[in-house]
Protein backbone atom coordinates (compact mmCIF):
# COMPACT_ATOMS: atom_id res chain seq x y z
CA UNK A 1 84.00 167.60 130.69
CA UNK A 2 84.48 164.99 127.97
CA UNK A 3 86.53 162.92 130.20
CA UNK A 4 84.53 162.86 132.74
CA UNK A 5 81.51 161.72 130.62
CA UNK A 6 83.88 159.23 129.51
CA UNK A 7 85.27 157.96 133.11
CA UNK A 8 81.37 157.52 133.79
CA UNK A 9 80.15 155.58 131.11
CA UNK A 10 83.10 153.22 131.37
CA UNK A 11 83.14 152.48 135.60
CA UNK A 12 79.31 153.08 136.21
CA UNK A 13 76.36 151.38 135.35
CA UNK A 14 73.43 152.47 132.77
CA UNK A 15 71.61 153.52 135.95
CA UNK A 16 74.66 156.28 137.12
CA UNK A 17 75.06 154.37 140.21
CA UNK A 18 78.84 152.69 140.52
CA UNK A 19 79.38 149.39 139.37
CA UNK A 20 79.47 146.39 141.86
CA UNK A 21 82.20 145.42 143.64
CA UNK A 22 84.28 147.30 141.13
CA UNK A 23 82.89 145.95 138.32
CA UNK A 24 83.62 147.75 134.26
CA UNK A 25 81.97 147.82 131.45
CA UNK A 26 83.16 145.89 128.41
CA UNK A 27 83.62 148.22 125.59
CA UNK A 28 82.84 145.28 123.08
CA UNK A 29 79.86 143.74 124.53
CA UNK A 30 79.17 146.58 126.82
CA UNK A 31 78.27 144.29 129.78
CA UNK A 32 79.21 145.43 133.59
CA UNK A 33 82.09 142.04 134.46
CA UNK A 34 84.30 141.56 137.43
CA UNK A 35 87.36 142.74 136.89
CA UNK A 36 88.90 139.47 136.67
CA UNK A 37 86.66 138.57 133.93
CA UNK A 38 88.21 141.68 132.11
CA UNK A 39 91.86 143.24 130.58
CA UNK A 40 92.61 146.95 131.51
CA UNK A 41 94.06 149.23 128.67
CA UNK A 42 95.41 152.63 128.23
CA UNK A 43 96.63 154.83 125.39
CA UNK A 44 100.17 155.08 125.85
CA UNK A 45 103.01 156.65 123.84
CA UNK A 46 102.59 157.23 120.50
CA UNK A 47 99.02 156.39 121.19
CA UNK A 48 99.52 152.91 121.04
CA UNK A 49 96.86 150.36 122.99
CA UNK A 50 98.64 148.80 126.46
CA UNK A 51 97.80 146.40 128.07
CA UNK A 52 97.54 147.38 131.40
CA UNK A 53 97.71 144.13 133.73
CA UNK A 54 98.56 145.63 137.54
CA UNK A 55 95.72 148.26 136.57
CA UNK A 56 98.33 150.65 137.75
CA UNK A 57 99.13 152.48 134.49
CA UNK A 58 98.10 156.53 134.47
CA UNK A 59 95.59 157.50 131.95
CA UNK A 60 91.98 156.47 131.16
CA UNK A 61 91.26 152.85 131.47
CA UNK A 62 89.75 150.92 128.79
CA UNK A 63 88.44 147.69 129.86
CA UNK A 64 87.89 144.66 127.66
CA UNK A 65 86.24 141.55 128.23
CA UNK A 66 89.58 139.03 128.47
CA UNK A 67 89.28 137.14 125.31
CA UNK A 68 90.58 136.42 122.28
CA UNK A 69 87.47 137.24 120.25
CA UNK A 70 86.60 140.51 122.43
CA UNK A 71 90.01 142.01 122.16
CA UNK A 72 90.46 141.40 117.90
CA UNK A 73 86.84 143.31 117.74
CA UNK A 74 88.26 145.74 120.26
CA UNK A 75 91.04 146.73 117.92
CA UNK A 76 89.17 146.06 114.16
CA UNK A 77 86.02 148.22 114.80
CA UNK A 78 87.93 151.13 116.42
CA UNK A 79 86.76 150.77 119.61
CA UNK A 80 89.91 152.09 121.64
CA UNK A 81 90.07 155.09 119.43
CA UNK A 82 85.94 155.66 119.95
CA UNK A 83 85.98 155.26 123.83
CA UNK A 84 89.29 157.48 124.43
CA UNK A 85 87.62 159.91 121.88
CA UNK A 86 91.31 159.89 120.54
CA UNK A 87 93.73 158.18 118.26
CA UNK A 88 94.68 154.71 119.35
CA UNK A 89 97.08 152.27 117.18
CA UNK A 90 96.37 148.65 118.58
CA UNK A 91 98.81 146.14 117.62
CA UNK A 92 97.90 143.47 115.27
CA UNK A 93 99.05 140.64 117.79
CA UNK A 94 97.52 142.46 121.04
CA UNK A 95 95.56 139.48 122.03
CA UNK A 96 98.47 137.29 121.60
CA UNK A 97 100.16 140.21 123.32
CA UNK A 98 98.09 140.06 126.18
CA UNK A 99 98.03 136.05 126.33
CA UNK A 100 101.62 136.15 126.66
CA UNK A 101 101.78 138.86 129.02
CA UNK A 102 99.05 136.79 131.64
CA UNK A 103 101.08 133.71 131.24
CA UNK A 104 104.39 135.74 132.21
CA UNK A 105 102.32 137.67 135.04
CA UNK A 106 101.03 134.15 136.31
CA UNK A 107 104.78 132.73 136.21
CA UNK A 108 105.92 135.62 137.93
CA UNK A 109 103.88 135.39 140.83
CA UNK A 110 104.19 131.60 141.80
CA UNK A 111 108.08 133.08 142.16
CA UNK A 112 107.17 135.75 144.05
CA UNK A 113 105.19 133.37 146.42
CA UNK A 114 107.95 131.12 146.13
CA UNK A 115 110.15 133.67 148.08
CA UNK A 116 107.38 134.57 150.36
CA UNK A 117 107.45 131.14 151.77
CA UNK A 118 103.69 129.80 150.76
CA UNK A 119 104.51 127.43 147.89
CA UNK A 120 105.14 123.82 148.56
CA UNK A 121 107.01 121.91 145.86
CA UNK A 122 106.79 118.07 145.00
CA UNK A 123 104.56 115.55 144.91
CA UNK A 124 104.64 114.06 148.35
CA UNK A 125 104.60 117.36 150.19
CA UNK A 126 101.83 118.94 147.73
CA UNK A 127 99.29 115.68 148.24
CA UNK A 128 100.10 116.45 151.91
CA UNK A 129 99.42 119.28 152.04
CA UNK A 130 96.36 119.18 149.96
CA UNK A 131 95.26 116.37 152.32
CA UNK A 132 95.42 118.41 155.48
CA UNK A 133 93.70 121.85 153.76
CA UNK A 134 96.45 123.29 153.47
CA UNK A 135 96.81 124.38 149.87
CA UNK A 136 94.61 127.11 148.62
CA UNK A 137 96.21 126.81 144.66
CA UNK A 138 97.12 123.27 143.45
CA UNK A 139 99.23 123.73 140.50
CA UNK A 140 100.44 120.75 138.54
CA UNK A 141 102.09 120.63 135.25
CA UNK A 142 100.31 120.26 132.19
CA UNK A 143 100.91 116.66 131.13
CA UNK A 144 100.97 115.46 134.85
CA UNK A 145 97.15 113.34 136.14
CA UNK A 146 95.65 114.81 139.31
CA UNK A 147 97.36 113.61 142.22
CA UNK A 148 93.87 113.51 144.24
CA UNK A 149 90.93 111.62 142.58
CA UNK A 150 87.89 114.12 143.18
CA UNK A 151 90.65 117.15 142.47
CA UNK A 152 88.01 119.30 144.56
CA UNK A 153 90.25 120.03 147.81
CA UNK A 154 91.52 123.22 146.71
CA UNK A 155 90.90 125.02 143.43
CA UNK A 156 93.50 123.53 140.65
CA UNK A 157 95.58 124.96 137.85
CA UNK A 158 97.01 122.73 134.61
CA UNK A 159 98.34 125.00 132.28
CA UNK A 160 102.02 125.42 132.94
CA UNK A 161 104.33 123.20 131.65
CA UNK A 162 106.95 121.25 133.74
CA UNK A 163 109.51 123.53 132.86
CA UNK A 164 107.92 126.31 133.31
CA UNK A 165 106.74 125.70 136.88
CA UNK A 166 110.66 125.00 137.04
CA UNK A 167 111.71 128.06 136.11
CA UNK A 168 109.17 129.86 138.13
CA UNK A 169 110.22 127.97 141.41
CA UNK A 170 113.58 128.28 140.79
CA UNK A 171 114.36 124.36 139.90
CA UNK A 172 115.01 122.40 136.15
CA UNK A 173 110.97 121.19 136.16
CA UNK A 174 108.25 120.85 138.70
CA UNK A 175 105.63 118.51 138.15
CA UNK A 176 103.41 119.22 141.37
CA UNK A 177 102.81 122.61 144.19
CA UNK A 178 100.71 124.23 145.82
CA UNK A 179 100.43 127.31 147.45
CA UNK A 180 99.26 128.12 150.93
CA UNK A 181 96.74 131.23 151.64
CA UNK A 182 98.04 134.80 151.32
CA UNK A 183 97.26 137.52 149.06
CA UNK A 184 99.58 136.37 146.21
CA UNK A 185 97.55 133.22 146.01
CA UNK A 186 94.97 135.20 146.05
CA UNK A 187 96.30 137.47 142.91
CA UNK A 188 97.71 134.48 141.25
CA UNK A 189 94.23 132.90 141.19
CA UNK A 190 93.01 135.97 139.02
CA UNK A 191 95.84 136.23 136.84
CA UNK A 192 95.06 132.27 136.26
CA UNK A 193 90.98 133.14 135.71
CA UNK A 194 92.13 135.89 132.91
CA UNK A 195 94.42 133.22 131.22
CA UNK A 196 92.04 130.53 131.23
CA UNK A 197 89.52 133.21 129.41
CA UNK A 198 91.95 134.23 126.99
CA UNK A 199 93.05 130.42 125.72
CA UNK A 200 89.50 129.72 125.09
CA UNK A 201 89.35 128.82 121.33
């Protein structure tokens, strides 16, 4: 009984009906978010606090609002512990955990889309691209300019470094890409929101 009580406070809304568009409840603030607003967590092994990014992990989620702030008041008032009604051991870097798992995540994808044959690398065949609507994720590094002026033809990401896009495209460094529609665009875009929330000062 105790779990279910405790399934129901954390996916439904104060009213008992289910959350929106599969909304949770921030156990910090205790506001109803989109999930990509929010980090996913579950008491694993030796009841430590993990971070569960795919939201694929068995075992009661806990769902945080994805910052910095929101996860350090997570772990210093108990909150884990109080909303599995168990023992929880959060780790005293788990938002720079979690920071560094997004990034990884976000990496990790632009590969994956990479092999799937919807990323176009360079600067000549991204502004192309762009140009013709082609690009539904313009990624450039993070000391590169815009290569478009108004920067509103597709929804644009400038947190990687050079090297990094490298590495994640399989090259030395990348300065510019994009990547065409398909659900891992779609997924990276997410993955992107969540990092952009959690390297807010």
């Amino acid at each position: 009984m105790k779990a279910t009580l405790k399934r129901t406070r954390n996916d439904r809304s104060a009213s008992g009906a289910t959350a929106p568009d599969g909304a949770r409840r921030c156990l910090v603030t205790g506001e109803l978010k989109p999930r990509a607003e929010l980090i996913r967590f579950v008491i694993g092994p030796e009841s430590a606090v993990v971070p569960d990014l795919p939201e694929n992990l068995p075992g009661h989620g806990l769902w945080v609002t994805a910052s910095r702030d929101a996860i350090g008041a997570a772990a210093k008032k108990n909150l884990f512990a109080k909303a599995a009604q168990a023992s929880a051991r959060p780790s005293a870097t788990l938002a720079e955990d979690v920071t560094k798992l997004l990034r990884k995540r976000c990496l990790d994808f632009m590969g994956l889309a990479k092999g799937a044959g919807i990323a176009v690398l360079g600067e000549t065949q991204t502004e192309a691209a762009l140009r013709c609507g082609k690009i539904t994720l313009y990624l450039h590094a993070a000391d590169a300019s815009r290569l478009l002026d108004n920067g509103k033809l597709a929804p644009e990401c400038g947190i990687f470094s050079r090297e990094e896009l490298g590495a994640a495209f399989g090259f030395g460094q990348i300065v510019y890409a994009g990547l065409g529609p398909h659900r891992l665009a779609e997924k990276l875009k997410m993955e992107i929101n969540r990092l952009r929330l959690m390297m807010v000062d």
